[in-house]
PDB file of N, CA and C in Angstrom:
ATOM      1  N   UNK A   1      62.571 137.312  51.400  1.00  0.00           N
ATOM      2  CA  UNK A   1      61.148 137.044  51.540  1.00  0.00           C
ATOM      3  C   UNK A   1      60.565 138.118  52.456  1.00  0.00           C
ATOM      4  N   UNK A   2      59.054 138.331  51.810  1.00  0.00           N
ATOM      5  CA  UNK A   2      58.686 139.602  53.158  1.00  0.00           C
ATOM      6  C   UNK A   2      58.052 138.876  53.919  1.00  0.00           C
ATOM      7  N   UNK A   3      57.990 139.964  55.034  1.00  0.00           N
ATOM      8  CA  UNK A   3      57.342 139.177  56.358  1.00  0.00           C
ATOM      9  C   UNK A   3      55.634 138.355  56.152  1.00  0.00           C
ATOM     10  N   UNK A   4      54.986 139.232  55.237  1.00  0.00           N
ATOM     11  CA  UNK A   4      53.928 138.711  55.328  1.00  0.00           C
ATOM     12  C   UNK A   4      53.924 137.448  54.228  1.00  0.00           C
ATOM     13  N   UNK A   5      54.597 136.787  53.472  1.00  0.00           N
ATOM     14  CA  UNK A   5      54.923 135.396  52.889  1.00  0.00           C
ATOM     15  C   UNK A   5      55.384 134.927  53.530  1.00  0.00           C
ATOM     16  N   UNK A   6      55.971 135.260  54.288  1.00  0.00           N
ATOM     17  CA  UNK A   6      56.666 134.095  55.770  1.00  0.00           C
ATOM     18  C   UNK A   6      55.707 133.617  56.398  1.00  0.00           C
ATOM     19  N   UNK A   7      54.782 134.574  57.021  1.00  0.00           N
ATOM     20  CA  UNK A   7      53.319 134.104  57.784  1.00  0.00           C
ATOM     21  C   UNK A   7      52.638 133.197  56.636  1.00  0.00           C
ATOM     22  N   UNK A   8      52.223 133.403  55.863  1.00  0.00           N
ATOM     23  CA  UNK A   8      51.480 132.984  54.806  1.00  0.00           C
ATOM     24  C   UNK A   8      51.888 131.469  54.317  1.00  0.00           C
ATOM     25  N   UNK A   9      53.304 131.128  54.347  1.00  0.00           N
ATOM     26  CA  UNK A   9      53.750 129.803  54.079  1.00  0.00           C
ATOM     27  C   UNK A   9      53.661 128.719  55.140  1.00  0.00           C
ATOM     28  N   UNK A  10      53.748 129.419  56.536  1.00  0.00           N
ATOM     29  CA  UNK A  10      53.641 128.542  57.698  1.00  0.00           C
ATOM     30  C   UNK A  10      52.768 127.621  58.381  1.00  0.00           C
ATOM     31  N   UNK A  11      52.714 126.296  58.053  1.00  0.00           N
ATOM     32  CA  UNK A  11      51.572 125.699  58.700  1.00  0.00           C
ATOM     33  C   UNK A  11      51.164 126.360  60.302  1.00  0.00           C
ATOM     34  N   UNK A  12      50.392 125.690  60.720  1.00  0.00           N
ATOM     35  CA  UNK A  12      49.430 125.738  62.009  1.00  0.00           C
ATOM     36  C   UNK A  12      50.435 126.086  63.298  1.00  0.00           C
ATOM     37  N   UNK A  13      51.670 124.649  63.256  1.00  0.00           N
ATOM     38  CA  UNK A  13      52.496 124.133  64.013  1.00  0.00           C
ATOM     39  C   UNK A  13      53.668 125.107  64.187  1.00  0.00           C
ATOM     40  N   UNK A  14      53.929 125.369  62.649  1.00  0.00           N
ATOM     41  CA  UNK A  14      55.481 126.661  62.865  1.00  0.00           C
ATOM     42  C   UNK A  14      54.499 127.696  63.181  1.00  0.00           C
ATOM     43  N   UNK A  15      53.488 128.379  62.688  1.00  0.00           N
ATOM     44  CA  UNK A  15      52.865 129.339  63.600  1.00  0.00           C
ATOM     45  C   UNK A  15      53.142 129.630  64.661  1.00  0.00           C
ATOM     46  N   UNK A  16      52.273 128.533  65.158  1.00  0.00           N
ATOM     47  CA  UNK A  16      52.194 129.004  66.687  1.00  0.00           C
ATOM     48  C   UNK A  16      54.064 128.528  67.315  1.00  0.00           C
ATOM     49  N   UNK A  17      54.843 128.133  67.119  1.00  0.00           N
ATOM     50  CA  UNK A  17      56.102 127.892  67.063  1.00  0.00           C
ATOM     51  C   UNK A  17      56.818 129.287  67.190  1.00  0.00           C
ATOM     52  N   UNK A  18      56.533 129.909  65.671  1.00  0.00           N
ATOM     53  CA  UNK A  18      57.047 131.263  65.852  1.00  0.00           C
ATOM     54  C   UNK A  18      56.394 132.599  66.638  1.00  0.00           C
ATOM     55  N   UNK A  19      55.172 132.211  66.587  1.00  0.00           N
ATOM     56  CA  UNK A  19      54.413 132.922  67.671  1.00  0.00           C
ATOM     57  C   UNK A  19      55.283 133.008  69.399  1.00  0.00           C
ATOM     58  N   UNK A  20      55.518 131.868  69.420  1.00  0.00           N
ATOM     59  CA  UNK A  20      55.921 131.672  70.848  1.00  0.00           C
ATOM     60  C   UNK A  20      57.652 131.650  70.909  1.00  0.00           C
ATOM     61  N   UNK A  21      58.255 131.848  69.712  1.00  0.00           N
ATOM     62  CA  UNK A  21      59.364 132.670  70.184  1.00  0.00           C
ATOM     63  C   UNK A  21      59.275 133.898  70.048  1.00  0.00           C
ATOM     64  N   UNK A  22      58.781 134.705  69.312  1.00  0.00           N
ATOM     65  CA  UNK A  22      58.730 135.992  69.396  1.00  0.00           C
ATOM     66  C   UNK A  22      57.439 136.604  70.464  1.00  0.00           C
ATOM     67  N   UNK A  23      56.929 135.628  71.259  1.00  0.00           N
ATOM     68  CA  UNK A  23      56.410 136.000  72.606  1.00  0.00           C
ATOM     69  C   UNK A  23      54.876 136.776  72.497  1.00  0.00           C
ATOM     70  N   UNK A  24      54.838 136.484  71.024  1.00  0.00           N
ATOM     71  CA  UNK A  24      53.101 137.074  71.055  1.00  0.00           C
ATOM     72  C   UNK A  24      52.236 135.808  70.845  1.00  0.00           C
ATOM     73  N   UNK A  25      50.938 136.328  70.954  1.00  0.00           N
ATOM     74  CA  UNK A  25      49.826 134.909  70.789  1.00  0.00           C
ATOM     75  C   UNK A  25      49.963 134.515  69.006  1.00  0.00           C
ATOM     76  N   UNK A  26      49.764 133.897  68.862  1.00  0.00           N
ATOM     77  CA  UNK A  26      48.991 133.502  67.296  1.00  0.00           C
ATOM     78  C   UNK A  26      48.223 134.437  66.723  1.00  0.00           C
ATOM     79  N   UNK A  27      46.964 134.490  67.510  1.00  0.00           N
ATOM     80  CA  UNK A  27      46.191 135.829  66.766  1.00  0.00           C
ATOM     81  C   UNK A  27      46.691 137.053  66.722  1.00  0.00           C
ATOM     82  N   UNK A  28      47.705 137.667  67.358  1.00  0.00           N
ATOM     83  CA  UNK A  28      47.785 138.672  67.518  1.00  0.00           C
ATOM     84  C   UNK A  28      48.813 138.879  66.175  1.00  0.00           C
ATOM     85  N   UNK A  29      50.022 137.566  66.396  1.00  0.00           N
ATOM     86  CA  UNK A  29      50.265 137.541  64.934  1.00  0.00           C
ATOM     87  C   UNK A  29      49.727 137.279  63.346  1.00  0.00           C
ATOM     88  N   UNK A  30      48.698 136.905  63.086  1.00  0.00           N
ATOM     89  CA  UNK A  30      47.869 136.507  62.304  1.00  0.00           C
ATOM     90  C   UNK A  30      47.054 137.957  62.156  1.00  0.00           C
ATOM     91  N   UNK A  31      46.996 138.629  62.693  1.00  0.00           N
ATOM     92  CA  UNK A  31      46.213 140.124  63.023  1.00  0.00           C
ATOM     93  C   UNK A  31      47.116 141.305  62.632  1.00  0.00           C
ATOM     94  N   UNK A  32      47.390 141.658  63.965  1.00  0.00           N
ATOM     95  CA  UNK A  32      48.069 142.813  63.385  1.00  0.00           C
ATOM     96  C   UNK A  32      49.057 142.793  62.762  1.00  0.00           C
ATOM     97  N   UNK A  33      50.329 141.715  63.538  1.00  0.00           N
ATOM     98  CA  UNK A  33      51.392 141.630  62.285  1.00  0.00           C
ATOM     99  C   UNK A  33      51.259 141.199  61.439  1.00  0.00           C
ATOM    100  N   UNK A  34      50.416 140.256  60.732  1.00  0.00           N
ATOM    101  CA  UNK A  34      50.672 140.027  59.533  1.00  0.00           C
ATOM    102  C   UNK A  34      50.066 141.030  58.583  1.00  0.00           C
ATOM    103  N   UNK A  35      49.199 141.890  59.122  1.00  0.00           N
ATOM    104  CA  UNK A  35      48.508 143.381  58.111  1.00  0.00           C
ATOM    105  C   UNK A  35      49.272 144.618  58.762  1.00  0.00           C
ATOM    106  N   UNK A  36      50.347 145.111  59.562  1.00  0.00           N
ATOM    107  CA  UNK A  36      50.629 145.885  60.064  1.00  0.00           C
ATOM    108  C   UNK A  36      49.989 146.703  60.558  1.00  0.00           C
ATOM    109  N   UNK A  37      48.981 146.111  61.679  1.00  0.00           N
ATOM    110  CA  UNK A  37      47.871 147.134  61.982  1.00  0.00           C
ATOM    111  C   UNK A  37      48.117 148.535  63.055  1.00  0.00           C
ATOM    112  N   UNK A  38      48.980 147.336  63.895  1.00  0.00           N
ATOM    113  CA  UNK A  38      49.380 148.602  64.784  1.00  0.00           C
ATOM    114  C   UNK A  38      51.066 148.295  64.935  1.00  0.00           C
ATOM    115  N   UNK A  39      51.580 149.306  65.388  1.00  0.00           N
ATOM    116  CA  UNK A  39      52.916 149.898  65.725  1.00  0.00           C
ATOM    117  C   UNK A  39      53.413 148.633  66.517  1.00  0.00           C
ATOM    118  N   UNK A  40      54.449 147.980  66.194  1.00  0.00           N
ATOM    119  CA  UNK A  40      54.976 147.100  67.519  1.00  0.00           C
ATOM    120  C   UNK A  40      56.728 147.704  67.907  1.00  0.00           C
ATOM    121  N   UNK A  41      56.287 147.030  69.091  1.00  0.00           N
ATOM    122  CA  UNK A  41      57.689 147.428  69.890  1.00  0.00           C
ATOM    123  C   UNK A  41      59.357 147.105  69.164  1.00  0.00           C
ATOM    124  N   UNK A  42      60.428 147.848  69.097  1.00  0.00           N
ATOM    125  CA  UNK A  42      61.336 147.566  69.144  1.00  0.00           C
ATOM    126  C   UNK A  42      61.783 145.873  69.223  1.00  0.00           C
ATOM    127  N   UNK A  43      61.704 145.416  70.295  1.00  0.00           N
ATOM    128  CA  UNK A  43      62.094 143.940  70.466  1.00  0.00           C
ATOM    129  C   UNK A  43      61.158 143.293  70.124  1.00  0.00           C
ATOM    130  N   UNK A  44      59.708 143.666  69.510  1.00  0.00           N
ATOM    131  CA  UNK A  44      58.805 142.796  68.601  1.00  0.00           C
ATOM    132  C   UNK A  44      59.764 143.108  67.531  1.00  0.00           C
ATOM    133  N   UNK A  45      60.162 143.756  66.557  1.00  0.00           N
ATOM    134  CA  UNK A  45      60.643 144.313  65.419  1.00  0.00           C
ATOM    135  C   UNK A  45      61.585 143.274  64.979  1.00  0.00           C
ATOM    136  N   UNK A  46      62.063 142.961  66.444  1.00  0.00           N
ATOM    137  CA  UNK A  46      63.813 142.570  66.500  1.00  0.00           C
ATOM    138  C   UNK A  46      63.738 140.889  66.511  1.00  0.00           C
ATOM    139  N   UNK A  47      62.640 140.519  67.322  1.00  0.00           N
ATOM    140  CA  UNK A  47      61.974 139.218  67.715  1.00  0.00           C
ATOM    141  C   UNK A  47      61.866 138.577  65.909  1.00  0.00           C
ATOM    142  N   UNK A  48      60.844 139.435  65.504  1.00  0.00           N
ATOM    143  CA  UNK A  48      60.435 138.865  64.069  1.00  0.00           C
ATOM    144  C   UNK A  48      60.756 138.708  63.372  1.00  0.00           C
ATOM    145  N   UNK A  49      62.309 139.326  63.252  1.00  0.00           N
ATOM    146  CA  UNK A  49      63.267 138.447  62.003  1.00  0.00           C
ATOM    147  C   UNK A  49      64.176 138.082  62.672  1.00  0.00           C
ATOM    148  N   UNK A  50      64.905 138.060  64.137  1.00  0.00           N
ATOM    149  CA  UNK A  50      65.556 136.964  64.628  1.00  0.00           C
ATOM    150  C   UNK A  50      65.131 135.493  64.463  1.00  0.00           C
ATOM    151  N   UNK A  51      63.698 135.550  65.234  1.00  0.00           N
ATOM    152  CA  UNK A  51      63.490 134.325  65.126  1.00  0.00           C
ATOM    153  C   UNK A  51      62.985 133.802  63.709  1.00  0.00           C
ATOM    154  N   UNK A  52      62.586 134.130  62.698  1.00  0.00           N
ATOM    155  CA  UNK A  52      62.535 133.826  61.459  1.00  0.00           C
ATOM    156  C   UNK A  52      63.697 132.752  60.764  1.00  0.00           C
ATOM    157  N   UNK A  53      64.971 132.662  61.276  1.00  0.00           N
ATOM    158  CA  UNK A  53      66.043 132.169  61.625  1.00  0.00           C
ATOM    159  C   UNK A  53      66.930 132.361  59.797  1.00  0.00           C
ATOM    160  N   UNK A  54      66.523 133.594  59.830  1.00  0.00           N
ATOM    161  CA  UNK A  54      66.962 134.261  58.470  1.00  0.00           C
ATOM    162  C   UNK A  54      66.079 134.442  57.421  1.00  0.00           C
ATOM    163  N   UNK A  55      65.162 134.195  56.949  1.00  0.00           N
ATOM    164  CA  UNK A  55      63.766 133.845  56.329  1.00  0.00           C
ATOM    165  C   UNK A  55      63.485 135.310  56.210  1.00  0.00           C
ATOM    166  N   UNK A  56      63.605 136.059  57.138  1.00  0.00           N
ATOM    167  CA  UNK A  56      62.840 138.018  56.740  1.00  0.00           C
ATOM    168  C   UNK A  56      64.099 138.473  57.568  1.00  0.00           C
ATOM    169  N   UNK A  57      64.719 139.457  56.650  1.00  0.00           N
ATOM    170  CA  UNK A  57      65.868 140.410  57.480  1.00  0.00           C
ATOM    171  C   UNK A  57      64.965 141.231  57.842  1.00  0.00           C
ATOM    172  N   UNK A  58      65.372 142.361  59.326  1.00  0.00           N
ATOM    173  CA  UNK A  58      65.572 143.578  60.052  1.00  0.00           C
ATOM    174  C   UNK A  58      64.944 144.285  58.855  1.00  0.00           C
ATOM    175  N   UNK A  59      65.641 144.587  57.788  1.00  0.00           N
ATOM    176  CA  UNK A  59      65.215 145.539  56.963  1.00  0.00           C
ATOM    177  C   UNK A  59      63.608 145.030  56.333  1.00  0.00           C
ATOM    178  N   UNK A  60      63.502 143.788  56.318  1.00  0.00           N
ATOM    179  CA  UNK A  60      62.325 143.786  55.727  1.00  0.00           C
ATOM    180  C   UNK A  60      61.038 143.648  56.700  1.00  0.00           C
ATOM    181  N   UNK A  61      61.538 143.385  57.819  1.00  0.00           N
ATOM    182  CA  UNK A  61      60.845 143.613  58.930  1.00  0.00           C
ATOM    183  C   UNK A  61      60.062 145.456  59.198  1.00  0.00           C
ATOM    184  N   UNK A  62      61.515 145.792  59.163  1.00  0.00           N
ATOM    185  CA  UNK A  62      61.166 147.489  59.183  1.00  0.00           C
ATOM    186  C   UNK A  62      60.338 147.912  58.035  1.00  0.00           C
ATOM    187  N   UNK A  63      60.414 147.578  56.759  1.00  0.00           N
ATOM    188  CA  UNK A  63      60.074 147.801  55.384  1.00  0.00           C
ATOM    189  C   UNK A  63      58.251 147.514  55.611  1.00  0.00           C
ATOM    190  N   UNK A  64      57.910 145.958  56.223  1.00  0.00           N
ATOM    191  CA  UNK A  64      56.610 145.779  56.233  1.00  0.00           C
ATOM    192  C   UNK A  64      56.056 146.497  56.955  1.00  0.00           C
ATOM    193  N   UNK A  65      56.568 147.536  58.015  1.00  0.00           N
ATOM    194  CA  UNK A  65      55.724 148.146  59.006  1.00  0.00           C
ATOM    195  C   UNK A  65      55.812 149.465  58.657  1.00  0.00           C
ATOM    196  N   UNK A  66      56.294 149.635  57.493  1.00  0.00           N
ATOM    197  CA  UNK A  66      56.488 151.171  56.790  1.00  0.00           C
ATOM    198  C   UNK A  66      57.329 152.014  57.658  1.00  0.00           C
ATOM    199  N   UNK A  67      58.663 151.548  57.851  1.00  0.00           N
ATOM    200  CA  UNK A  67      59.127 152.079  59.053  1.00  0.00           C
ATOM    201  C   UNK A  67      60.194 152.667  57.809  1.00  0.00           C
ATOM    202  N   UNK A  68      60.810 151.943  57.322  1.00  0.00           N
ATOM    203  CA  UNK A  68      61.732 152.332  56.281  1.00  0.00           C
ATOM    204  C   UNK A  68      61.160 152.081  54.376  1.00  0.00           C
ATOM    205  N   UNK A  69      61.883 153.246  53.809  1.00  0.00           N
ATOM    206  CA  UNK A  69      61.102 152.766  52.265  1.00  0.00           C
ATOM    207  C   UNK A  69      61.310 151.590  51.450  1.00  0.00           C
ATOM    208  N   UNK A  70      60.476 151.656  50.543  1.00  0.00           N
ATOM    209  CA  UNK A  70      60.778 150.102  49.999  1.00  0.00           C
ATOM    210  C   UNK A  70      61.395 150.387  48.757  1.00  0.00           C
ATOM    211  N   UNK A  71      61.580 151.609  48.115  1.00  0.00           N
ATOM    212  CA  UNK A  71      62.041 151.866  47.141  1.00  0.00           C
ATOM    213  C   UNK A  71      63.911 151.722  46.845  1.00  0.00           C
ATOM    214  N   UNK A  72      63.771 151.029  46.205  1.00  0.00           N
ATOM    215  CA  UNK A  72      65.673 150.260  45.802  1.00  0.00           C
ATOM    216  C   UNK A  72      66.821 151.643  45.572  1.00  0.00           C
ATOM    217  N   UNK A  73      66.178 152.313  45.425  1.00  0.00           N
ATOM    218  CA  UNK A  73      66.882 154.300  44.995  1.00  0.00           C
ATOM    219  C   UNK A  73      67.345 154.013  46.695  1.00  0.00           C
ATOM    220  N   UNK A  74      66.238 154.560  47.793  1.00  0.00           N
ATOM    221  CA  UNK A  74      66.180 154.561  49.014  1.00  0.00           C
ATOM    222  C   UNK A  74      67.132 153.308  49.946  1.00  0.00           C
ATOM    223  N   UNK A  75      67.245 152.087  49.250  1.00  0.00           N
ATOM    224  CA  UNK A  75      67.389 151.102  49.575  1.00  0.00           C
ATOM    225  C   UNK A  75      69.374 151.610  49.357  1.00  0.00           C
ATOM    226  N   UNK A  76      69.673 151.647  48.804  1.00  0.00           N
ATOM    227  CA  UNK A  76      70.883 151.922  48.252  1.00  0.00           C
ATOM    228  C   UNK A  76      71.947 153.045  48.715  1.00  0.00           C
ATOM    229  N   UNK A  77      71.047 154.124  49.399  1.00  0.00           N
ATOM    230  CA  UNK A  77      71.649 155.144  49.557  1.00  0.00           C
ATOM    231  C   UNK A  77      71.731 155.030  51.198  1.00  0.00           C
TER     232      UNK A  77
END
């Protein structure tokens, strides 16, 4: 699943739930992370599919922030 269907499926309650393990506000997740607006930190990166509690891997974490490609050629090699 990508990160931004993870946000998108979550009521109000796991929101702000996952908001507050990965240590940002709600809006800020609802904002920039869920549109990749701006650059987040390393241990945001790391935060957002840890605590997902498997739901978005590392890679797709990296993938939504255009950090790594999304292309399956790329994916493979």
């Amino acid at each position: 699943m990508n990160l931004r269907e993870y946000i998108n499926q979550m009521n109000h309650e796991a929101l702000t739930a996952y908001a507050g393990r990965c240590h940002i506000a709600v809006s800020y997740l609802r904002l920039h992370v869920k549109y990749a607006s701006k650059d987040p930190s390393v241990s945001l990166i790391k935060a957002l599919a840890r605590e997902s509690g498997g739901s978005v891997s590392l890679f797709e974490v990296l993938e939504h922030f255009g950090v790594v490609e999304s292309d399956p050629e790329v994916r493979a090699a």
